[in-house]
C-alpha atoms as a PDB file:
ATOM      1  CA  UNK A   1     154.487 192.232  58.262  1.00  0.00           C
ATOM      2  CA  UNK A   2     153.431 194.935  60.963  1.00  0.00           C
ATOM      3  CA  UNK A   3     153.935 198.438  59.523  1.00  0.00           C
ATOM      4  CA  UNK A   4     151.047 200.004  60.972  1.00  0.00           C
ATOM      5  CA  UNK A   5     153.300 201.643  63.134  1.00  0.00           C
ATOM      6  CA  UNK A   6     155.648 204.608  61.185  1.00  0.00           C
ATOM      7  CA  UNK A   7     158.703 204.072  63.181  1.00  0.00           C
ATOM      8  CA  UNK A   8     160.744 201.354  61.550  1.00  0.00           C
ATOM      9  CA  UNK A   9     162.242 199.760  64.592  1.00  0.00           C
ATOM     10  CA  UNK A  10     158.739 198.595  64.994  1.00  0.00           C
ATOM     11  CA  UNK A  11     158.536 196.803  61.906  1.00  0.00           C
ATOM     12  CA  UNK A  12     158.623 192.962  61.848  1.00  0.00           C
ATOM     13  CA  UNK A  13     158.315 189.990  59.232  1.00  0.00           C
ATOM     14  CA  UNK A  14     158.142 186.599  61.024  1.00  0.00           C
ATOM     15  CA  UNK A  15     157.445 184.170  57.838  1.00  0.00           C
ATOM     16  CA  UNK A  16     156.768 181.343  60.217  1.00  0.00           C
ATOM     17  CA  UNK A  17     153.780 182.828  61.101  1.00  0.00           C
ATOM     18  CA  UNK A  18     152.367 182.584  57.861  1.00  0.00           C
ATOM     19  CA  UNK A  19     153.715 179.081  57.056  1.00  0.00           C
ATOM     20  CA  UNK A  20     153.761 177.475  60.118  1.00  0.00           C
ATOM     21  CA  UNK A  21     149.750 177.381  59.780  1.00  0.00           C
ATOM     22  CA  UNK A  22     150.335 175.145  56.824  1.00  0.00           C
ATOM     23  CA  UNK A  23     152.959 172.860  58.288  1.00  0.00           C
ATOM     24  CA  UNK A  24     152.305 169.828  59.207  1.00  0.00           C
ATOM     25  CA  UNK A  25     152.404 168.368  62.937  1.00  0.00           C
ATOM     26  CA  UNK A  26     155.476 165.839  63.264  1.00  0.00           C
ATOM     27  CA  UNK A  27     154.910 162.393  62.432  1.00  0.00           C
ATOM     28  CA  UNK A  28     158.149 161.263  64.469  1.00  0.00           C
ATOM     29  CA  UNK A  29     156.150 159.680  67.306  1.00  0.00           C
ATOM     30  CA  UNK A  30     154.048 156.959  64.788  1.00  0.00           C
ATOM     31  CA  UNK A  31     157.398 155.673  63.614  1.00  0.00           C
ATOM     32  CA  UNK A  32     158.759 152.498  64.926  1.00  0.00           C
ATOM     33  CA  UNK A  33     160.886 153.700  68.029  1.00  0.00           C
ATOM     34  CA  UNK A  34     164.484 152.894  66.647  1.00  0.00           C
ATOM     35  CA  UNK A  35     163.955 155.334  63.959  1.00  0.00           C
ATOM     36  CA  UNK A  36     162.063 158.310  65.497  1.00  0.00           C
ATOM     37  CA  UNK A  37     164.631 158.134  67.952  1.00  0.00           C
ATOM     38  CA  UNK A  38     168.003 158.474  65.747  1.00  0.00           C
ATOM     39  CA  UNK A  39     165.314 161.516  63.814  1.00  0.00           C
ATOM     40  CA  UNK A  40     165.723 163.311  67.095  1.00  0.00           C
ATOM     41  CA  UNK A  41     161.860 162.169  68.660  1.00  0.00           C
ATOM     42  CA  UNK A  42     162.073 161.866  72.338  1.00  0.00           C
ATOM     43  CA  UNK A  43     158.685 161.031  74.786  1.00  0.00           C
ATOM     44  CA  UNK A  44     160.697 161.941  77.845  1.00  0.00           C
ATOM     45  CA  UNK A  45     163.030 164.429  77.915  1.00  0.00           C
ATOM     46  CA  UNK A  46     166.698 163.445  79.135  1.00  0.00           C
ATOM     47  CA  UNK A  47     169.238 165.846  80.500  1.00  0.00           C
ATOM     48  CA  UNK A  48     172.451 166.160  78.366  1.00  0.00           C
ATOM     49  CA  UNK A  49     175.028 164.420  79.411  1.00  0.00           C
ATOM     50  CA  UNK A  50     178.266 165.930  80.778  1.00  0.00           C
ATOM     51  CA  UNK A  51     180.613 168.019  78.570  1.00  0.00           C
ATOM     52  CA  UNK A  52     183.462 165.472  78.464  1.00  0.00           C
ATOM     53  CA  UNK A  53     181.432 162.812  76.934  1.00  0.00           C
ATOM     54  CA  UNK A  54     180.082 165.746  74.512  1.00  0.00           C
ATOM     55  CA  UNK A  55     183.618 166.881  73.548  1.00  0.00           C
ATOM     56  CA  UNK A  56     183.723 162.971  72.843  1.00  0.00           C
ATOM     57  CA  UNK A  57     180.491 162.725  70.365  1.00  0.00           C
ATOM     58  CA  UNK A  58     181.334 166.438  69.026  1.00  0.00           C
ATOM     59  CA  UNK A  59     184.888 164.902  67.595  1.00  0.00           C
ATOM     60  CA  UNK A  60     183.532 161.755  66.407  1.00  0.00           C
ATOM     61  CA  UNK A  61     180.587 163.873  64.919  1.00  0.00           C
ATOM     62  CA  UNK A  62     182.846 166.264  62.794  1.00  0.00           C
ATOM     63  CA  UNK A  63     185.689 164.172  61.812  1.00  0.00           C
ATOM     64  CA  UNK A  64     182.575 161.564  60.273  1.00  0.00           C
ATOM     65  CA  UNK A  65     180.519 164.490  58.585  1.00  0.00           C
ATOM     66  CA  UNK A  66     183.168 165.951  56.921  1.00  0.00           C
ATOM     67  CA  UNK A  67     184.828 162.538  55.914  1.00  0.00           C
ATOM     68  CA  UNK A  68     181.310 161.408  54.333  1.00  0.00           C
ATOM     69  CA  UNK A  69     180.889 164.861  52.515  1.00  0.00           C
ATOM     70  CA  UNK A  70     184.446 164.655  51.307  1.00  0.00           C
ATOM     71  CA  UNK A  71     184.215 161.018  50.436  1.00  0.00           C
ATOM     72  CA  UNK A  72     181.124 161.565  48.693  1.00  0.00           C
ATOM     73  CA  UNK A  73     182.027 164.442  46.375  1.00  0.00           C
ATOM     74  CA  UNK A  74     185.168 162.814  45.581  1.00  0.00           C
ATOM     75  CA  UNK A  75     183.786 159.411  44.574  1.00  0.00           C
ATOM     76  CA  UNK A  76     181.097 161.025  42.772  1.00  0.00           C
ATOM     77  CA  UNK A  77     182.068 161.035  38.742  1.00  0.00           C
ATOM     78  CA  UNK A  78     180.046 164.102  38.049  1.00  0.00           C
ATOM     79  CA  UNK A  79     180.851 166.460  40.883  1.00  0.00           C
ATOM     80  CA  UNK A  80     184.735 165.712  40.734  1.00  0.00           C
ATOM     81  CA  UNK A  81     184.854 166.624  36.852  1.00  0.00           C
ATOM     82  CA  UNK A  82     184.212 170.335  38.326  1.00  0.00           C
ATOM     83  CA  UNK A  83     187.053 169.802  40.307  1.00  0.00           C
ATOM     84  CA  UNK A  84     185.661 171.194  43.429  1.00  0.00           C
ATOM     85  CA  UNK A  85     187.559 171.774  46.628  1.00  0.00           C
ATOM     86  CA  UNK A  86     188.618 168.439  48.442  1.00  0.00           C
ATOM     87  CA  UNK A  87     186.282 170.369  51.490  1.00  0.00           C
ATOM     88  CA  UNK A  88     184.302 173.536  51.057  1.00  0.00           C
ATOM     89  CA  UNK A  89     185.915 175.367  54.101  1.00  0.00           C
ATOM     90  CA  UNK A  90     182.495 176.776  55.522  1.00  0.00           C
ATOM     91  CA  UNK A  91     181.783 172.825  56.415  1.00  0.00           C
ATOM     92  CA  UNK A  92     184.151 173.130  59.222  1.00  0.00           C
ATOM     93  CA  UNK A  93     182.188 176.059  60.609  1.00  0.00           C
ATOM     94  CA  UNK A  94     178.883 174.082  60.267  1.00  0.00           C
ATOM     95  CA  UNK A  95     180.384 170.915  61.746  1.00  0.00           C
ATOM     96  CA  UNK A  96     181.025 173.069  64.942  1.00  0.00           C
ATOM     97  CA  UNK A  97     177.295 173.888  65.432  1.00  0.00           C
ATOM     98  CA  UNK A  98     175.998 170.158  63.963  1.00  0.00           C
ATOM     99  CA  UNK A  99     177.589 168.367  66.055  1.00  0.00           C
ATOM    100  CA  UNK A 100     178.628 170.191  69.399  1.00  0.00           C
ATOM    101  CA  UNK A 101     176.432 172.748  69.953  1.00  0.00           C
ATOM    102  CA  UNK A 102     173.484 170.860  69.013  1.00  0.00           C
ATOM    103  CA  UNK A 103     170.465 172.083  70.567  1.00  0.00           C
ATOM    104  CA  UNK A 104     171.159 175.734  68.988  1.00  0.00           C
ATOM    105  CA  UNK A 105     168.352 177.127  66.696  1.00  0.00           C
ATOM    106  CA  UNK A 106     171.243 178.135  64.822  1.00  0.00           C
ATOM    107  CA  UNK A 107     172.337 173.730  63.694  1.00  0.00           C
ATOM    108  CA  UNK A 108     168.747 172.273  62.861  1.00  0.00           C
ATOM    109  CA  UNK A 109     168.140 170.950  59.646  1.00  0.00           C
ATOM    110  CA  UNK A 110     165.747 173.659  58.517  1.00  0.00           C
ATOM    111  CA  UNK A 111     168.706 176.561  59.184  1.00  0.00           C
ATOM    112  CA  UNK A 112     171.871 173.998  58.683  1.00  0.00           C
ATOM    113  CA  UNK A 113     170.124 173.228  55.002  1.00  0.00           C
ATOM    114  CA  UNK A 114     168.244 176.075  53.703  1.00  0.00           C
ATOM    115  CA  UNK A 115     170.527 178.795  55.385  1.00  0.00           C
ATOM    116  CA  UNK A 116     173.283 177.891  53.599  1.00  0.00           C
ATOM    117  CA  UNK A 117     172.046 177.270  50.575  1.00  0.00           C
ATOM    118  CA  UNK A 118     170.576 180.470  50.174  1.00  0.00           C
ATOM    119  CA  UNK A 119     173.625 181.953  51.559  1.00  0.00           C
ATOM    120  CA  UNK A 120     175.184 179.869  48.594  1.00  0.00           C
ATOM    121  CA  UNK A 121     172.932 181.100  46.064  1.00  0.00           C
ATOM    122  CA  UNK A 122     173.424 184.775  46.633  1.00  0.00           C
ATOM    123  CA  UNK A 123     177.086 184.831  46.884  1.00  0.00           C
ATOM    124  CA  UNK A 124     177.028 183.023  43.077  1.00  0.00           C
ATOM    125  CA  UNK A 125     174.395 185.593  42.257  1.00  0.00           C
ATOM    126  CA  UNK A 126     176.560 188.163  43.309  1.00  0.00           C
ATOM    127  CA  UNK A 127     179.228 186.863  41.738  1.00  0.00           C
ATOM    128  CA  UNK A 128     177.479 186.131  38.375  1.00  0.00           C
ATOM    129  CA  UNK A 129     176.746 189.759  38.747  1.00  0.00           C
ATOM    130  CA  UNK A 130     180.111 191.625  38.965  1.00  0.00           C
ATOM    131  CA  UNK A 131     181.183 189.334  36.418  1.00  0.00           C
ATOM    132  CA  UNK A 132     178.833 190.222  34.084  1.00  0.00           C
ATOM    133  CA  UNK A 133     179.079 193.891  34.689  1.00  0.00           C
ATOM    134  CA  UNK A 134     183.157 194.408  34.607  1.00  0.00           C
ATOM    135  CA  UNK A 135     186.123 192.571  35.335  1.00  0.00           C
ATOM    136  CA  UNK A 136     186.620 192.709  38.865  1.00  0.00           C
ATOM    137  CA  UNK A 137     190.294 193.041  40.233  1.00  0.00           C
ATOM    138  CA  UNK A 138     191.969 191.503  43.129  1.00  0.00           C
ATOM    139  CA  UNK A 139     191.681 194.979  44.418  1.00  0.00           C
ATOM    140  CA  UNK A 140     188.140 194.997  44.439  1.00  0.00           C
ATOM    141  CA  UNK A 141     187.180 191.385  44.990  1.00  0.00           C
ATOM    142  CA  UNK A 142     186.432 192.599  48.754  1.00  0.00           C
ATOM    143  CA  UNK A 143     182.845 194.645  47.106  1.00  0.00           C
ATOM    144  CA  UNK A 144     181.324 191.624  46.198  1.00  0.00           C
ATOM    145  CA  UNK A 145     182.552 189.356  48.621  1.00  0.00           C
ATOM    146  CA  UNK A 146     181.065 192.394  51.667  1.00  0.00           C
ATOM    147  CA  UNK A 147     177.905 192.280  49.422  1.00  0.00           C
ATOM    148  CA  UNK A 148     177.256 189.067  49.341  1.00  0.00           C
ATOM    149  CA  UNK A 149     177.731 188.180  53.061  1.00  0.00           C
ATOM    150  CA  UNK A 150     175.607 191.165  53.323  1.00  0.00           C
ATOM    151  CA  UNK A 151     172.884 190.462  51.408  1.00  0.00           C
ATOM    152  CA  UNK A 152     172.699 186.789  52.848  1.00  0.00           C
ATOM    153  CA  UNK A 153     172.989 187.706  56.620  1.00  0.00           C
ATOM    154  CA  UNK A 154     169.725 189.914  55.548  1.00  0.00           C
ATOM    155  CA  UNK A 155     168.149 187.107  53.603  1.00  0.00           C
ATOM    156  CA  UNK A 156     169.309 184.070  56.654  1.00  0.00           C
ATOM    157  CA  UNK A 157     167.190 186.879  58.601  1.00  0.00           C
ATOM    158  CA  UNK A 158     164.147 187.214  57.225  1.00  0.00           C
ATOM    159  CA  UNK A 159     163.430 183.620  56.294  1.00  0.00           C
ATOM    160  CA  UNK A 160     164.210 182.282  60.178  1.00  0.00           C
ATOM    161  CA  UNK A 161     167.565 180.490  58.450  1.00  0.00           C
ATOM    162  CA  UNK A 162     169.991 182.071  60.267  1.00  0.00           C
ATOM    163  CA  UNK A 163     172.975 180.201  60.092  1.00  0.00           C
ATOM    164  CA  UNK A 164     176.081 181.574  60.281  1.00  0.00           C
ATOM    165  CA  UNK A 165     178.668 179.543  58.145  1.00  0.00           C
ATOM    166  CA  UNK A 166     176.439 180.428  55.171  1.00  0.00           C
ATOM    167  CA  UNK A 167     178.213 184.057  55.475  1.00  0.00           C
ATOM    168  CA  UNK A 168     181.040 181.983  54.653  1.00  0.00           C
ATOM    169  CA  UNK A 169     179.814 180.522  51.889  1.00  0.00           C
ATOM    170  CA  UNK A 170     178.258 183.393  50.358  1.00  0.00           C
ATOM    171  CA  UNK A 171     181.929 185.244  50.764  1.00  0.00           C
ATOM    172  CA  UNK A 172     183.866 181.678  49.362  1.00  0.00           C
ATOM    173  CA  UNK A 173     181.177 182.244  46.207  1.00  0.00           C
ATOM    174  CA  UNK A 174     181.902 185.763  45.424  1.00  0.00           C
ATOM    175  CA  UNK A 175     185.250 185.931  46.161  1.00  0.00           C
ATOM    176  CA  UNK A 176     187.043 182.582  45.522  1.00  0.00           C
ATOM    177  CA  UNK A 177     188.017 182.090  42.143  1.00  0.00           C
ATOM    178  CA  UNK A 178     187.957 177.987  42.180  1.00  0.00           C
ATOM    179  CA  UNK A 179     184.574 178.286  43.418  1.00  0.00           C
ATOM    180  CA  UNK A 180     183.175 181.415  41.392  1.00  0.00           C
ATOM    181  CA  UNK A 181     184.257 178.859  38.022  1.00  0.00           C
ATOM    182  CA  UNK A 182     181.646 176.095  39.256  1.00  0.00           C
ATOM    183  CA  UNK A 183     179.212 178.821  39.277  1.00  0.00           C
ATOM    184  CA  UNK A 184     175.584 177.201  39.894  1.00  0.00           C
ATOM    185  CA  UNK A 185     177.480 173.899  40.902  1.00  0.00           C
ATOM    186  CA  UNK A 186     178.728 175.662  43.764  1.00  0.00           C
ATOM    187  CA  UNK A 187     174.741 175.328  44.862  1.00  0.00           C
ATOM    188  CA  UNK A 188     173.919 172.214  44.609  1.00  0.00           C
ATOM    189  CA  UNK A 189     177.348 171.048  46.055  1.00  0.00           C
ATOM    190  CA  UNK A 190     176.640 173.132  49.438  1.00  0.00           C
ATOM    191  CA  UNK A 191     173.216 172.084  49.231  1.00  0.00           C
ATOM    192  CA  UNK A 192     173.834 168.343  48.925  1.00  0.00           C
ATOM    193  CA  UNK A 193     176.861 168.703  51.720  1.00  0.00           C
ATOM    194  CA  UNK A 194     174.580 170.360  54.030  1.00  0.00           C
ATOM    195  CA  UNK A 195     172.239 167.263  53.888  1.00  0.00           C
ATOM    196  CA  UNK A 196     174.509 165.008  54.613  1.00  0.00           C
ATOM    197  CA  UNK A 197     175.877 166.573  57.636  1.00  0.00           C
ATOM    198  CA  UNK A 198     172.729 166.504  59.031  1.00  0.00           C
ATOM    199  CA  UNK A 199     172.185 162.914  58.072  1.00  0.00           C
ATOM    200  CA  UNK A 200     175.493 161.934  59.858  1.00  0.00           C
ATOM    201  CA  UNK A 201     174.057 164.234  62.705  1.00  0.00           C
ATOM    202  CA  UNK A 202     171.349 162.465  63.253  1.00  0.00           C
ATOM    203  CA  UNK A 203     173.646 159.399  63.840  1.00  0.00           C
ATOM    204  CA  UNK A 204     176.007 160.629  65.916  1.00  0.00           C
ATOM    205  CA  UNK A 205     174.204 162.824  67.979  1.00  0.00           C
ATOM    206  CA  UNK A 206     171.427 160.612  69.393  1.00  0.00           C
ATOM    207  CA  UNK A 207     173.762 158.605  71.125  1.00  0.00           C
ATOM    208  CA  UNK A 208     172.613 159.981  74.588  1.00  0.00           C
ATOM    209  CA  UNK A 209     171.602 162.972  73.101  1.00  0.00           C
ATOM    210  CA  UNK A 210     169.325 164.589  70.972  1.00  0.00           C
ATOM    211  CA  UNK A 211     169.489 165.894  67.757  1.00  0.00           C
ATOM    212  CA  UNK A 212     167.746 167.681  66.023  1.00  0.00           C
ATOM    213  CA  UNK A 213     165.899 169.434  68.317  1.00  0.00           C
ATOM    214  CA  UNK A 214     163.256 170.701  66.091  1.00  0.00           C
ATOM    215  CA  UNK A 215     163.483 169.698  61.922  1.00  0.00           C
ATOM    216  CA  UNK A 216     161.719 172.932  60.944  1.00  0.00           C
ATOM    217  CA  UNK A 217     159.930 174.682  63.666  1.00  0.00           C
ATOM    218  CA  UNK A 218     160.101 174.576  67.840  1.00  0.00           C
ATOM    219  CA  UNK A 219     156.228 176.116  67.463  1.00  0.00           C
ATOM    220  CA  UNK A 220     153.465 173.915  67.923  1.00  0.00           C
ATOM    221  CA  UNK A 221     152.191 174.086  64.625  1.00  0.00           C
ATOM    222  CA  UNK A 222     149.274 171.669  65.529  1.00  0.00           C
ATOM    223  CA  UNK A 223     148.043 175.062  67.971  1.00  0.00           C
ATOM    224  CA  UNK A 224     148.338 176.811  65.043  1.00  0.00           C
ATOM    225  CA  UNK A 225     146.415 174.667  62.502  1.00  0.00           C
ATOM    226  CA  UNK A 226     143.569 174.921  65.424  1.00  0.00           C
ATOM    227  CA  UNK A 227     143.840 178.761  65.630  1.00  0.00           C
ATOM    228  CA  UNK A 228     143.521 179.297  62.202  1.00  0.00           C
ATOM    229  CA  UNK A 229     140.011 179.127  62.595  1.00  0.00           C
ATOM    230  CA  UNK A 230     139.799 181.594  64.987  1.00  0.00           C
ATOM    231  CA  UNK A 231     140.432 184.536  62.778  1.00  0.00           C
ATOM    232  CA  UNK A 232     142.033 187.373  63.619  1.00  0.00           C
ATOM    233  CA  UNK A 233     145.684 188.577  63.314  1.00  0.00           C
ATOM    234  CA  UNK A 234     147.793 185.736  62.414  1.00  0.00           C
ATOM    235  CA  UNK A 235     151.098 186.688  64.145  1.00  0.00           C
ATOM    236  CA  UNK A 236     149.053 188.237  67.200  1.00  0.00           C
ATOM    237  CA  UNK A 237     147.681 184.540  67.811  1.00  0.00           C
ATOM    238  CA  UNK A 238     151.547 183.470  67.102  1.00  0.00           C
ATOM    239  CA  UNK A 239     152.653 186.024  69.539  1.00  0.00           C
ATOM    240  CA  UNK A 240     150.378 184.901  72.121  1.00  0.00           C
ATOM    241  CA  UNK A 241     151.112 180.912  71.704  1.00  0.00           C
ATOM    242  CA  UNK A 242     154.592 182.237  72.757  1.00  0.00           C
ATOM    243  CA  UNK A 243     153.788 184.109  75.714  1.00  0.00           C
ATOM    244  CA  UNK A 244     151.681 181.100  76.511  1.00  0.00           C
ATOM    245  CA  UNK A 245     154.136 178.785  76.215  1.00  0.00           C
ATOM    246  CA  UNK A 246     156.777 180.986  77.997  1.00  0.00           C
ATOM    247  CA  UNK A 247     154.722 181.125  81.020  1.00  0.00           C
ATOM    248  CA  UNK A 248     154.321 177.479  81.244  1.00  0.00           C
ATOM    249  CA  UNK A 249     157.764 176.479  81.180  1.00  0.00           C
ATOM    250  CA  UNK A 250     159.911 176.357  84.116  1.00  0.00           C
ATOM    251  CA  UNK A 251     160.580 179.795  85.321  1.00  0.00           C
ATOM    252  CA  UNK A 252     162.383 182.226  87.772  1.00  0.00           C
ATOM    253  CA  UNK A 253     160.216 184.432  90.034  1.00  0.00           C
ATOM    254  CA  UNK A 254     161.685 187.309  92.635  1.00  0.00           C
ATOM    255  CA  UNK A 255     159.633 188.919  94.759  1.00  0.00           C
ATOM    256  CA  UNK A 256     160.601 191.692  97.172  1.00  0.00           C
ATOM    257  CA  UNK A 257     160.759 189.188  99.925  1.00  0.00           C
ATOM    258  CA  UNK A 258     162.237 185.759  98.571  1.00  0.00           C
ATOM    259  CA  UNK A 259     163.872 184.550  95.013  1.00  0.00           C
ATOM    260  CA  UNK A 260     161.997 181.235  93.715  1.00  0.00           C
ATOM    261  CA  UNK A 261     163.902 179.080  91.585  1.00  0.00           C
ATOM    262  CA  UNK A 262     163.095 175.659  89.357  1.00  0.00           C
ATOM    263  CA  UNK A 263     163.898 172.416  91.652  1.00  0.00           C
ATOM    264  CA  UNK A 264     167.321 171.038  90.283  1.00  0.00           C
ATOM    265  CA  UNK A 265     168.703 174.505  89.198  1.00  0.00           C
ATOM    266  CA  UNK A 266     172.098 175.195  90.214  1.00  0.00           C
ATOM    267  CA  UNK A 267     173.459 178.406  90.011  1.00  0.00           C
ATOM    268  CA  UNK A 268     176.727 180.176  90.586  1.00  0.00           C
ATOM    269  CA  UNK A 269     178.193 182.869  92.808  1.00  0.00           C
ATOM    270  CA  UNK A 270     177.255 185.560  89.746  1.00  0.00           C
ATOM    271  CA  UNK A 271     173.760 184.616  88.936  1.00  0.00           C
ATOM    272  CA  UNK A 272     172.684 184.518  92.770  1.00  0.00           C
ATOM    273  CA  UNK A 273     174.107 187.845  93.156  1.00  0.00           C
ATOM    274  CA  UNK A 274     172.330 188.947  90.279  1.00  0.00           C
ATOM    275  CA  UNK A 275     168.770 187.730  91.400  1.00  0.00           C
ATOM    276  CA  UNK A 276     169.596 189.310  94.814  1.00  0.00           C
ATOM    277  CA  UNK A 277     170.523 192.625  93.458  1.00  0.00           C
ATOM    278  CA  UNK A 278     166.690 192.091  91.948  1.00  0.00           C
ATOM    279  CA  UNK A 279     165.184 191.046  94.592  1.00  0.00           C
ATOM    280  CA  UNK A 280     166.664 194.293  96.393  1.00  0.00           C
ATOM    281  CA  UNK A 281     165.446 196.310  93.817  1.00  0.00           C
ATOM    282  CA  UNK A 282     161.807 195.418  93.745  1.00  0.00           C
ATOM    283  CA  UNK A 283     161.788 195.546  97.572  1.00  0.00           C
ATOM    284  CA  UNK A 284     163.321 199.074  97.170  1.00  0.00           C
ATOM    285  CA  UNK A 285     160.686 200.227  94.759  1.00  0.00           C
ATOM    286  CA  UNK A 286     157.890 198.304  97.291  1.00  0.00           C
ATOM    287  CA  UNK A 287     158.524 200.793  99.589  1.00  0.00           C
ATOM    288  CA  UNK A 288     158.601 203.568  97.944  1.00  0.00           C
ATOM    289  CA  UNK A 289     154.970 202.939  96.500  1.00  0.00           C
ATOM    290  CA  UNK A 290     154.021 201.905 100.002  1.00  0.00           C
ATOM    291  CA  UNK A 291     155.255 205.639 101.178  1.00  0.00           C
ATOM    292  CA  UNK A 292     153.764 207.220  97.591  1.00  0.00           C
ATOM    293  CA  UNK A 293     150.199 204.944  99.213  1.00  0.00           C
ATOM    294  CA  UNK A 294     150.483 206.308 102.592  1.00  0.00           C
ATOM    295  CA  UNK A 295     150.696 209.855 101.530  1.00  0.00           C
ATOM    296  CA  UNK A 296     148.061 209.866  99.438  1.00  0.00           C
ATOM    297  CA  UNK A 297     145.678 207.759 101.676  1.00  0.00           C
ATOM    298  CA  UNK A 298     147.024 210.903 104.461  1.00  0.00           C
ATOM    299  CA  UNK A 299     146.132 213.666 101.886  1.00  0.00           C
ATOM    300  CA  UNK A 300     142.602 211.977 100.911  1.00  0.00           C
ATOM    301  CA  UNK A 301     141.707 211.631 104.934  1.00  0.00           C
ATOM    302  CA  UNK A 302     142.597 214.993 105.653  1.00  0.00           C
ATOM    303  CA  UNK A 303     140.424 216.173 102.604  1.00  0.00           C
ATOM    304  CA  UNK A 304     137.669 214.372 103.632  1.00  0.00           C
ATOM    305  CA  UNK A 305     137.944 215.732 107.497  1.00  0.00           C
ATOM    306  CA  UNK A 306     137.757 219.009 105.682  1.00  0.00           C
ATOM    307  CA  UNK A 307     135.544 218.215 103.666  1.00  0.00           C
ATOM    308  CA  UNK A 308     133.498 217.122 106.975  1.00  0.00           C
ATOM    309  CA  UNK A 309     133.978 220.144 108.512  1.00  0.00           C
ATOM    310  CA  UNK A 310     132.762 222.239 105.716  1.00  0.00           C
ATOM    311  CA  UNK A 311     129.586 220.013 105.747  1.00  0.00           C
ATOM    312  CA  UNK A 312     128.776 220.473 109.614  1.00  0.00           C
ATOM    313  CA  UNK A 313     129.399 224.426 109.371  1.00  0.00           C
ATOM    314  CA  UNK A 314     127.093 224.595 106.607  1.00  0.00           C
ATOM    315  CA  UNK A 315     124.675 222.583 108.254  1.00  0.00           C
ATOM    316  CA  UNK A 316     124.958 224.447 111.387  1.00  0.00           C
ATOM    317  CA  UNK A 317     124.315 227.904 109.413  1.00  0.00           C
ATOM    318  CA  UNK A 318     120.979 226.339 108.170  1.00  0.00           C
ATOM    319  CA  UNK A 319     119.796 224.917 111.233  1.00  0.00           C
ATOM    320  CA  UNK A 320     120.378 228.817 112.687  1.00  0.00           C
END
């Protein structure tokens, strides 16, 4: 964590770049191909297909999930003498970003699993708490409920597990009294749902797409196994892979004479505007230094005629 600096909107904790050293590089591409490839493993890279055929895979994709997580828990003996809901309602929200917007950060296993299960385990936490401590209300059920959505957003932060129906579960946890009576059950049962969305995922979504995109990191963690040995500041070396890697993707450059873009990049009405107001601006502030260089470059000759002048008279005086 940098803290070096005093002022707190400095201050940053990236836990990947402590444990990403230790993660191991992806063993997707020694598998036999039909496997790797339904794991998400690609060794070409395919645009996604059109949002029709998406809309297509994303219904298929959450009407399965949910129907194997709700089959599941209700043919399981031990889960349905808790009497769970039939579907824990922050499901739906993680079926949206599982299976149609699938190449978000926000979807992959590592955030679509550990997210919201630690999203899970605060809001039971929370309510365990409150319980303990007084009888809470309907009146005040909102405190823990804020608290624990709170407390998880923070925590979803921090760990690189953003993922936002786990605010939803930590509120159902707190809040909901059917789910605040399973208590630790309510854990597991997120945890265990939260798997097999992603296994169903994995199914659905590689059908000319690709999912996931990453299971726990998009870093190259082999780079940072390497690195390691290089000493130094361990999220400076993680900042720096970035930048790296930023600059050797595909990018935009604008110059104050033309606008460069990637071969096979369309862009609308909006965005061409925008990159022309740019390109507008830099040649704006091109001229300006070019007058700000010409006046100083007048000003430094005239100096040195003086300067020239001062030189002769003296040697003039001298020679007399």
């Amino acid at each position: 964590m940098r803290i070096a600096n005093l002022n707190p909107r400095t201050w940053n904790l990236d836990i990947d770049a402590h444990i990403n050293r230790f993660v191991p590089a992806s063993p997707l591409h020694r598998l036999p191909r039909p496997i790797s490839h339904f794991l998400g493993y690609r060794s070409e890279q395919r645009d996604d297909v059109g949002n029709v055929l998406a809309s297509l895979y994303s219904f298929v994709g959450a009407f399965a999930g949910l129907a194997v997580v709700a089959l599941v828990f209700g043919g399981t003996e031990g889960i349905r003498a808790r009497h769970p809901p039939v579907l824990i309602a922050s499901f739906g929200a993680s079926a949206i970003l599982e299976y149609n917007s699938i190449r978000s950060p926000l979807g992959q296993p590592r955030n679509a699993i550990l997210g919201h299960t630690l999203s899970a385990l605060v809001g039971v936490c929370i309510a365990k708490l409150f319980n303990a401590s007084h009888d809470s209300g309907p009146e005040s059920l909102w405190i823990p409920g804020a608290l624990a959505c709170g407390l998880a957003s923070a925590l979803m932060l921090l760990t690189n597990t953003v993922h936002p129906p786990g605010g939803a579960s930590a509120v159902l946890a707190a809040t909901e009294p059917r789910v605040v009576r399973l208590g630790w059950v309510f854990v597991g049962l997120v945890a265990w749902g939260s798997i097999l969305l992603v296994v169903v995922g994995c199914v659905v979504n590689n059908f000319q797409r690709q999912f996931p995109v990453f299971w726990w990191t998009g870093v190259d963690v082999k780079g940072l196994r390497e690195e390691r040995r290089e000493g130094g500041d361990i999220e400076e070396r993680v900042d720096r892979r970035e930048r790296r890697d930023i600059g050797e993707g595909e990018r935009i450059v604008a110059d104050s004479f033309k606008v460069r873009v990637p071969e096979g990049l369309s862009l609308n009405a909006e965005e061409v505007q925008v990159l022309e107001m740019l390109r507008e601006r830099l040649k704006g502030e091109e001229l300006l230094r070019q007058r700000s260089e010409g006046s100083s470059n007048e000003g430094t000759a005239a100096e040195n005629e003086e300067k020239s002048r001062s030189s002769e008279t003296s040697a003039s005086l001298f020679a007399s």
